[in-house]
PDB file of N, CA and C in Angstrom:
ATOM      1  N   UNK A   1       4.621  38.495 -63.236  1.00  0.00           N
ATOM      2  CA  UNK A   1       3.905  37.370 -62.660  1.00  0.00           C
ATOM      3  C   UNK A   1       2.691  36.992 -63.529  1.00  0.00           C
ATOM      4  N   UNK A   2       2.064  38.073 -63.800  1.00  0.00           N
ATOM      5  CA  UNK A   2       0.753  37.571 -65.045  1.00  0.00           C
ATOM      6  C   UNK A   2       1.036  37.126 -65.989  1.00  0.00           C
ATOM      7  N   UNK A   3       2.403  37.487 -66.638  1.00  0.00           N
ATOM      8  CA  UNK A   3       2.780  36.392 -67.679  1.00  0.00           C
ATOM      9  C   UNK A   3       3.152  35.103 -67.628  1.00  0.00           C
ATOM     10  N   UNK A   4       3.482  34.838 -66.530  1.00  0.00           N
ATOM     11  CA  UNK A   4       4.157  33.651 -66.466  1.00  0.00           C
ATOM     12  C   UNK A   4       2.585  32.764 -65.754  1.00  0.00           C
ATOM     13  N   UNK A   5       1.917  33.282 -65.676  1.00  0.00           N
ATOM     14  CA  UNK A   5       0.657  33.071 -65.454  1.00  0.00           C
ATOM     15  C   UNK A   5      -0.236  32.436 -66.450  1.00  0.00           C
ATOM     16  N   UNK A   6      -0.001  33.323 -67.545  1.00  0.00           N
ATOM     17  CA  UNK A   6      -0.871  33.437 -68.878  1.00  0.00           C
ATOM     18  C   UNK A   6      -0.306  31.852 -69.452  1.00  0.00           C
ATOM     19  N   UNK A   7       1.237  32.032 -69.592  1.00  0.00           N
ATOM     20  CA  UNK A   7       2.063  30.971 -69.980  1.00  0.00           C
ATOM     21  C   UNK A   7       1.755  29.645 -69.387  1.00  0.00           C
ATOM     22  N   UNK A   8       1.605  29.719 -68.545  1.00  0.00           N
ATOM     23  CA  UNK A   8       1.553  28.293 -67.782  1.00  0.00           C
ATOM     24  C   UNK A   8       0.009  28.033 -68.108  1.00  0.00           C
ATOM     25  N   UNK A   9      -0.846  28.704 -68.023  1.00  0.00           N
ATOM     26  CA  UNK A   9      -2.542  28.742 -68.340  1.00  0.00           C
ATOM     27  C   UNK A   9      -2.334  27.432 -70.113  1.00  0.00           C
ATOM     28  N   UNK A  10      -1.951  28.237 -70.535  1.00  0.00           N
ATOM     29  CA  UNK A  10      -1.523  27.910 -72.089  1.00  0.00           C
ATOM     30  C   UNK A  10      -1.120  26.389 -72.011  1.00  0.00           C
ATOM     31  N   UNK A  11      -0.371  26.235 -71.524  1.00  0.00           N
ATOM     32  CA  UNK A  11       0.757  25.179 -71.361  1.00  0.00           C
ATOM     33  C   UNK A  11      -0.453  24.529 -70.820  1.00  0.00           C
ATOM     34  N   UNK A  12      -0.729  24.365 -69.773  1.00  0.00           N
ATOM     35  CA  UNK A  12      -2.258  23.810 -69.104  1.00  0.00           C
ATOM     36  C   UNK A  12      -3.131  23.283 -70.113  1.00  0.00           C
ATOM     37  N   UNK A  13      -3.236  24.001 -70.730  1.00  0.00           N
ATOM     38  CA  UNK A  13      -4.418  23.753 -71.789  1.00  0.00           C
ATOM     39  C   UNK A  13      -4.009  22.765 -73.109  1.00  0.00           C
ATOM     40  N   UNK A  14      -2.843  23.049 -73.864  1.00  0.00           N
ATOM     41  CA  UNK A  14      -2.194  21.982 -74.418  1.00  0.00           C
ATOM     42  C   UNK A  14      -1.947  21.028 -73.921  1.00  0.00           C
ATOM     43  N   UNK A  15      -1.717  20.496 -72.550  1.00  0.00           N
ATOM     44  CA  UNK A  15      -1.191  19.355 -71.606  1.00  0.00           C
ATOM     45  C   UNK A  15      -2.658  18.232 -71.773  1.00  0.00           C
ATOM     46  N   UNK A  16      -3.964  19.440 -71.523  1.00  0.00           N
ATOM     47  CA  UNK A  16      -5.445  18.757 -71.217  1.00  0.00           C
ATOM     48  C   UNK A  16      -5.661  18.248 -72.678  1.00  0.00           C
ATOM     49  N   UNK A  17      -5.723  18.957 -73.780  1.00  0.00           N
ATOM     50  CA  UNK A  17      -6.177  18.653 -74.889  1.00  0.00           C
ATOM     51  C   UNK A  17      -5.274  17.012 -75.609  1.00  0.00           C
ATOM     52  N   UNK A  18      -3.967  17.749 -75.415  1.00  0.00           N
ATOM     53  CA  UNK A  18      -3.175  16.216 -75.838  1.00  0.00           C
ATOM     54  C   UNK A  18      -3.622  14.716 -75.052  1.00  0.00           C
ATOM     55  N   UNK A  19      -4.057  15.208 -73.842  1.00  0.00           N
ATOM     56  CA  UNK A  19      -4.921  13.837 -73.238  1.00  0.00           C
ATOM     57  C   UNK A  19      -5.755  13.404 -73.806  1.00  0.00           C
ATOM     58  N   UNK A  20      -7.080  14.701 -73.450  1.00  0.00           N
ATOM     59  CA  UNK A  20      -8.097  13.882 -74.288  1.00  0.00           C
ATOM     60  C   UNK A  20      -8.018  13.573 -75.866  1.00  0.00           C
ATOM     61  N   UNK A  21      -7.335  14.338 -76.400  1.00  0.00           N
ATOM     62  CA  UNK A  21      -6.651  13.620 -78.004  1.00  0.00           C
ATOM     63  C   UNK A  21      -6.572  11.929 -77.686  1.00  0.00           C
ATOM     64  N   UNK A  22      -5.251  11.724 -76.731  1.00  0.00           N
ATOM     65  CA  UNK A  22      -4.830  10.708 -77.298  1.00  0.00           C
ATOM     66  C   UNK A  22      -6.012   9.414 -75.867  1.00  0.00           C
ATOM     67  N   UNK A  23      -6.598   9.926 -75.786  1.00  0.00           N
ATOM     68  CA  UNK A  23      -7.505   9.255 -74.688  1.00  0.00           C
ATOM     69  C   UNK A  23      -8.437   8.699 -76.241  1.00  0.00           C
ATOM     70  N   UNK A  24      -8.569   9.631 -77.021  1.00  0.00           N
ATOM     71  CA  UNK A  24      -9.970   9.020 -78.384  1.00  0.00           C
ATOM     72  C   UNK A  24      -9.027   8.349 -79.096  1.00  0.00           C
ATOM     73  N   UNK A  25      -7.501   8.460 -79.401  1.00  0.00           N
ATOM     74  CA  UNK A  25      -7.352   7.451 -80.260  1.00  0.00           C
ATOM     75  C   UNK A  25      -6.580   6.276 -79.362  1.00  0.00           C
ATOM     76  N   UNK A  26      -6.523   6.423 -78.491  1.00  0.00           N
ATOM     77  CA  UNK A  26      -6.380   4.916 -77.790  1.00  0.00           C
ATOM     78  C   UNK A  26      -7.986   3.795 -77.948  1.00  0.00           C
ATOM     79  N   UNK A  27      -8.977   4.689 -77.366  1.00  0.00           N
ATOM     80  CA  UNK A  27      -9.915   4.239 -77.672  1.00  0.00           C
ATOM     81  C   UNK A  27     -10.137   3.595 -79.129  1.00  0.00           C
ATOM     82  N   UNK A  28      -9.790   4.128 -79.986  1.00  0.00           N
ATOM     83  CA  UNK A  28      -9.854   3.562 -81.552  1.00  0.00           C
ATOM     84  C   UNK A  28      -8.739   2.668 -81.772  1.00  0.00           C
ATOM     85  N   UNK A  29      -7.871   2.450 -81.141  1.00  0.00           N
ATOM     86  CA  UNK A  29      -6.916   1.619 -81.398  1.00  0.00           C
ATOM     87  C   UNK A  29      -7.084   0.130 -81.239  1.00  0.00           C
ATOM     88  N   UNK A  30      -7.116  -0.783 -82.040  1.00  0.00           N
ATOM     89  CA  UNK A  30      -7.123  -2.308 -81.682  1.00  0.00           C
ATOM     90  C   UNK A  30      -5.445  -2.753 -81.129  1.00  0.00           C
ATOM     91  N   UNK A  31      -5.137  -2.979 -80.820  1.00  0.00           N
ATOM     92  CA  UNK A  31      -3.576  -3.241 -79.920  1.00  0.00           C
ATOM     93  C   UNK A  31      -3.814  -3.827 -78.639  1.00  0.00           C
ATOM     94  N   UNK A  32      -2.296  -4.502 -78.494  1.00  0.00           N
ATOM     95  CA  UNK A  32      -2.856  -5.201 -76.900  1.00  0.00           C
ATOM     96  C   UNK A  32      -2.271  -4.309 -76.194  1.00  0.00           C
ATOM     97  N   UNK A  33      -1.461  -2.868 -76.370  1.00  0.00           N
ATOM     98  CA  UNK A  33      -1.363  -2.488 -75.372  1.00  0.00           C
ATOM     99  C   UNK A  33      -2.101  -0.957 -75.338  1.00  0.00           C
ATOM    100  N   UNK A  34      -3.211  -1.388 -76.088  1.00  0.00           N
ATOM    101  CA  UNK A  34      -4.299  -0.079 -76.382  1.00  0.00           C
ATOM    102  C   UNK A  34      -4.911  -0.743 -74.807  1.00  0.00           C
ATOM    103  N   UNK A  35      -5.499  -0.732 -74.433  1.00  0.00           N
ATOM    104  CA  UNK A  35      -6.138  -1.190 -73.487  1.00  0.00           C
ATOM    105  C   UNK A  35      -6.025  -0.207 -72.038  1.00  0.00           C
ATOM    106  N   UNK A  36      -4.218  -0.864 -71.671  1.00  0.00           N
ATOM    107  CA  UNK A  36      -3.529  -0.194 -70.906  1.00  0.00           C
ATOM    108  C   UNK A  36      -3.063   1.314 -70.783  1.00  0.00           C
ATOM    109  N   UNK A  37      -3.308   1.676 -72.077  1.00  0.00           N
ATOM    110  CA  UNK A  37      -2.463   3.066 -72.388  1.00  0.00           C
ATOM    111  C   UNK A  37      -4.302   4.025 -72.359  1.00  0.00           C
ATOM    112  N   UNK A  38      -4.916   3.256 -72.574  1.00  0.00           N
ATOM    113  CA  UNK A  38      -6.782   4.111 -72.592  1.00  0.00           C
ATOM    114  C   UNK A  38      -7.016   4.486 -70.916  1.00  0.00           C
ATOM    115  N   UNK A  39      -6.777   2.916 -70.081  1.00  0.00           N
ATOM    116  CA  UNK A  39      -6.647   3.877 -68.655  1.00  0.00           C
ATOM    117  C   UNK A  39      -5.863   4.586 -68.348  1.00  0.00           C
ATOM    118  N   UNK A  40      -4.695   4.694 -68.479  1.00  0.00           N
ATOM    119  CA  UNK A  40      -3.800   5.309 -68.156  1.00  0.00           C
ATOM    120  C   UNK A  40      -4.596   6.742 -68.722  1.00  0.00           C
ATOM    121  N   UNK A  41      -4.766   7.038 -69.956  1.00  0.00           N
ATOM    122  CA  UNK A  41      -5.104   8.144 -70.289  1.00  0.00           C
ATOM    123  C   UNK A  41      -6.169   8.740 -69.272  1.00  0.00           C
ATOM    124  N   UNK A  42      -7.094   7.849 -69.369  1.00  0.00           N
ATOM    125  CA  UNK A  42      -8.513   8.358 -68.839  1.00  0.00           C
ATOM    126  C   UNK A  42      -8.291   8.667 -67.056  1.00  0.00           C
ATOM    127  N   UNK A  43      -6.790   7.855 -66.741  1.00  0.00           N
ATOM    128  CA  UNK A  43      -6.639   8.140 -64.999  1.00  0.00           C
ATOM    129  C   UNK A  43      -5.707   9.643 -64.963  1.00  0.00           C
ATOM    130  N   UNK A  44      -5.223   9.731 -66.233  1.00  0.00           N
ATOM    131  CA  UNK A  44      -4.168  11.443 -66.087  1.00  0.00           C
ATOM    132  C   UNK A  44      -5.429  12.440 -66.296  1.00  0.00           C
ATOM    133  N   UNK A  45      -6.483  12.135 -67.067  1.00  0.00           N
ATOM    134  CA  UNK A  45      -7.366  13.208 -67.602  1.00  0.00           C
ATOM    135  C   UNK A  45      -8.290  13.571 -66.356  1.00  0.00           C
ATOM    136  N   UNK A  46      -8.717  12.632 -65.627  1.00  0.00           N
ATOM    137  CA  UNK A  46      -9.044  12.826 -64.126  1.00  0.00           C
ATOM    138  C   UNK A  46      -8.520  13.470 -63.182  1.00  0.00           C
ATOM    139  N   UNK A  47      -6.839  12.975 -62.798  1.00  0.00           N
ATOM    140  CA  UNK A  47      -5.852  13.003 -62.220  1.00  0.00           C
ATOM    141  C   UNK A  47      -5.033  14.503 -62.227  1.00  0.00           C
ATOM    142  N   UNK A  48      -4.902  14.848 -63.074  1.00  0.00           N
ATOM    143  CA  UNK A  48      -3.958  16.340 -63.483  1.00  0.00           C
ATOM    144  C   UNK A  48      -5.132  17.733 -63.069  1.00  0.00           C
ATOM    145  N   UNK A  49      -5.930  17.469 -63.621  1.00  0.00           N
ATOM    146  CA  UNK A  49      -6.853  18.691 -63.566  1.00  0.00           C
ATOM    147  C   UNK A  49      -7.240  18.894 -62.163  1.00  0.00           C
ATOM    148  N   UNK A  50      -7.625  17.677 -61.445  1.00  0.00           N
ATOM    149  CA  UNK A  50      -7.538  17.836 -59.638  1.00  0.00           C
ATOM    150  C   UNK A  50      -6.548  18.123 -59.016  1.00  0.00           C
ATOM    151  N   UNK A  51      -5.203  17.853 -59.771  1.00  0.00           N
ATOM    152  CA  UNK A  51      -3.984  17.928 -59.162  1.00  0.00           C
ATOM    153  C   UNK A  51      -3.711  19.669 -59.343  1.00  0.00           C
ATOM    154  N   UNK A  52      -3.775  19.894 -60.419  1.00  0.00           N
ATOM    155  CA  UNK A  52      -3.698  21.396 -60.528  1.00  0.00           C
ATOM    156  C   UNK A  52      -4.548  22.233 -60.234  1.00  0.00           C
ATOM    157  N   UNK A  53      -6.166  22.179 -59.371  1.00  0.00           N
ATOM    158  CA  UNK A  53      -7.117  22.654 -58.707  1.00  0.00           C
ATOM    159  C   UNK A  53      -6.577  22.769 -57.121  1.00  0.00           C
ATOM    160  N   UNK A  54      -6.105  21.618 -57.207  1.00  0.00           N
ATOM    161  CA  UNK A  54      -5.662  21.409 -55.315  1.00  0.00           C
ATOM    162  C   UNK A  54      -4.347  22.539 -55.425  1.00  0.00           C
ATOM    163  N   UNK A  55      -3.387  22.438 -56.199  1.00  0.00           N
ATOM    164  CA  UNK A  55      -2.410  24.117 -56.177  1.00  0.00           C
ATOM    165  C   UNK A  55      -2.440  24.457 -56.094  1.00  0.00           C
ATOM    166  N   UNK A  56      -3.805  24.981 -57.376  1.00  0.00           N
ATOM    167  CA  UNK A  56      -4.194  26.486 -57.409  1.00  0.00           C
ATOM    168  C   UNK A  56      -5.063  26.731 -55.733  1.00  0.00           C
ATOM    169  N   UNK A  57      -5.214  25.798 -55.051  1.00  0.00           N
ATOM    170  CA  UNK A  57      -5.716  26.232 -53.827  1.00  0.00           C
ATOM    171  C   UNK A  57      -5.292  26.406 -53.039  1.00  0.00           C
ATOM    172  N   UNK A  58      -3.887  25.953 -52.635  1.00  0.00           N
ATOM    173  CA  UNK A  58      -2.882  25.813 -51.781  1.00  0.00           C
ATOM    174  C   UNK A  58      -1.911  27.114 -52.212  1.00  0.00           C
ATOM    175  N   UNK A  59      -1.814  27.613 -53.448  1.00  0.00           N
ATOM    176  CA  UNK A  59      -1.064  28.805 -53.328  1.00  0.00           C
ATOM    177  C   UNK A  59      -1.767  30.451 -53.240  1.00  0.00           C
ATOM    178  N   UNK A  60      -2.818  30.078 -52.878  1.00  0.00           N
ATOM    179  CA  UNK A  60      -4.128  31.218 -52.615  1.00  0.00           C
ATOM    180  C   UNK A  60      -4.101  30.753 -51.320  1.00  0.00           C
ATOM    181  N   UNK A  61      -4.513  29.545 -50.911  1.00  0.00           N
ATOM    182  CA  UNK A  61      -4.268  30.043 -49.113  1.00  0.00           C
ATOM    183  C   UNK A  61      -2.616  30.327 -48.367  1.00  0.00           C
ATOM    184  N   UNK A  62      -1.497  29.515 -49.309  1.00  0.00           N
ATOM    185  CA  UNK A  62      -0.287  30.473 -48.713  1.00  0.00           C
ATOM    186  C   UNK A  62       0.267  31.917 -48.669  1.00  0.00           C
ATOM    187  N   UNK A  63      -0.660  32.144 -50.513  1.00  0.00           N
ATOM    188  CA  UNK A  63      -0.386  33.697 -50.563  1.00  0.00           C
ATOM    189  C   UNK A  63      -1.767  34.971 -49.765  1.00  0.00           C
ATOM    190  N   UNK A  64      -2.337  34.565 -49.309  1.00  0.00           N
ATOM    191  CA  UNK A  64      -3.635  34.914 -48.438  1.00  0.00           C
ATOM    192  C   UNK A  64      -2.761  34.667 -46.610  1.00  0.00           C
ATOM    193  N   UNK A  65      -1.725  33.689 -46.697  1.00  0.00           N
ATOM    194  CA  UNK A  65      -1.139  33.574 -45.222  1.00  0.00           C
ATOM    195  C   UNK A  65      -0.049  34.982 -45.230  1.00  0.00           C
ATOM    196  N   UNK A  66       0.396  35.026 -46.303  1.00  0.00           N
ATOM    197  CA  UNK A  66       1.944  35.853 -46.616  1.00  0.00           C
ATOM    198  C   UNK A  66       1.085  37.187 -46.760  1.00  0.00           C
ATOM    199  N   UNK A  67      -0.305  37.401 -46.890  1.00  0.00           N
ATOM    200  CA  UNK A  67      -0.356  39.045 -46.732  1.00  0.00           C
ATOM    201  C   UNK A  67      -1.080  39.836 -45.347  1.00  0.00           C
ATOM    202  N   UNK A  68      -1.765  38.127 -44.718  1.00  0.00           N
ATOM    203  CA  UNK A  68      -1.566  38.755 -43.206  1.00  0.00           C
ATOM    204  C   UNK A  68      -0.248  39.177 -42.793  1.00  0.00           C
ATOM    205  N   UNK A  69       0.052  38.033 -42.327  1.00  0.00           N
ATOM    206  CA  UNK A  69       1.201  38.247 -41.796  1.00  0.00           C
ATOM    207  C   UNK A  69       2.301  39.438 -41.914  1.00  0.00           C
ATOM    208  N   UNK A  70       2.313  40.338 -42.986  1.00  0.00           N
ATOM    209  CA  UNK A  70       2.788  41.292 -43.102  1.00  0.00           C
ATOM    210  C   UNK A  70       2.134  42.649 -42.706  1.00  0.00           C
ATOM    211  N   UNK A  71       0.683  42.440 -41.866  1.00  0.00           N
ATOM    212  CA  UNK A  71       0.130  43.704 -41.582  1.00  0.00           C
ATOM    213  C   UNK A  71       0.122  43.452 -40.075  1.00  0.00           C
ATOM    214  N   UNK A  72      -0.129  45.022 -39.859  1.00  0.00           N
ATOM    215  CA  UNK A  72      -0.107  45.261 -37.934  1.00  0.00           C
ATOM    216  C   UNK A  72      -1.193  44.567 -37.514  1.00  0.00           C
ATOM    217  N   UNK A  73      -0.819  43.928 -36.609  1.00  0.00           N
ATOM    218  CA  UNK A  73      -1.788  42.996 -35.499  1.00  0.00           C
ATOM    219  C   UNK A  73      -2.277  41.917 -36.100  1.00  0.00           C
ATOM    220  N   UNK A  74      -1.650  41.204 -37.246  1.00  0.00           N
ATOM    221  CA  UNK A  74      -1.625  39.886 -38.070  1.00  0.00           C
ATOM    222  C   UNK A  74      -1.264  38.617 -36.798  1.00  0.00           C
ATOM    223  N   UNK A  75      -1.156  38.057 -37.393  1.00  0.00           N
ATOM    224  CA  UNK A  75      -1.158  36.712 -36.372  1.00  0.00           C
ATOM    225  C   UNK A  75       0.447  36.556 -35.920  1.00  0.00           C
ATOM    226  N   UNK A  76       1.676  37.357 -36.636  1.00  0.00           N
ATOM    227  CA  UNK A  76       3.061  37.664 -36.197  1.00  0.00           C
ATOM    228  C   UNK A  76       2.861  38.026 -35.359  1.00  0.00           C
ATOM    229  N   UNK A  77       2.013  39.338 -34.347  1.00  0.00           N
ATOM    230  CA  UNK A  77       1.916  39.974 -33.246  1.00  0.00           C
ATOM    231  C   UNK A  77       1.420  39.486 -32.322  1.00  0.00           C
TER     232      UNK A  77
END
């Protein structure tokens, strides 16, 4: 499980960086569809990192539900 942990951490981190990469060269780009592709960037670079905060919170309170529930006089009883 910690590896696949570590892995996905990784993966996370390449996902963030390639944003803000291509978030600066949209910004440098003269194009008409530089414009469109700069929000877009700047709404995933916002967007993903909350999205993967709200997970990581939701699978700490399911896995925090899954280890009551397996002890005597947990909320099963």
């Amino acid at each position: 499980m910690k590896q696949i942990r570590q892995i996905l951490a990784i993966l996370g981190i390449v996902v963030l960086v390639a944003m803000y990469t291509s978030t600066l060269v949209f910004a440098f780009l003269d194009h008409s569809a530089s414009l469109g592709l700069l929000k877009a960037s700047i709404a995933c670079t916002i967007f993903v990192p909350v999205l993967l905060y709200g997970f990581t919170l939701f699978s700490r309170l399911l896995r925090h539900d899954d280890k009551d529930s397996n002890h005597p006089g947990g909320p099963s009883d």
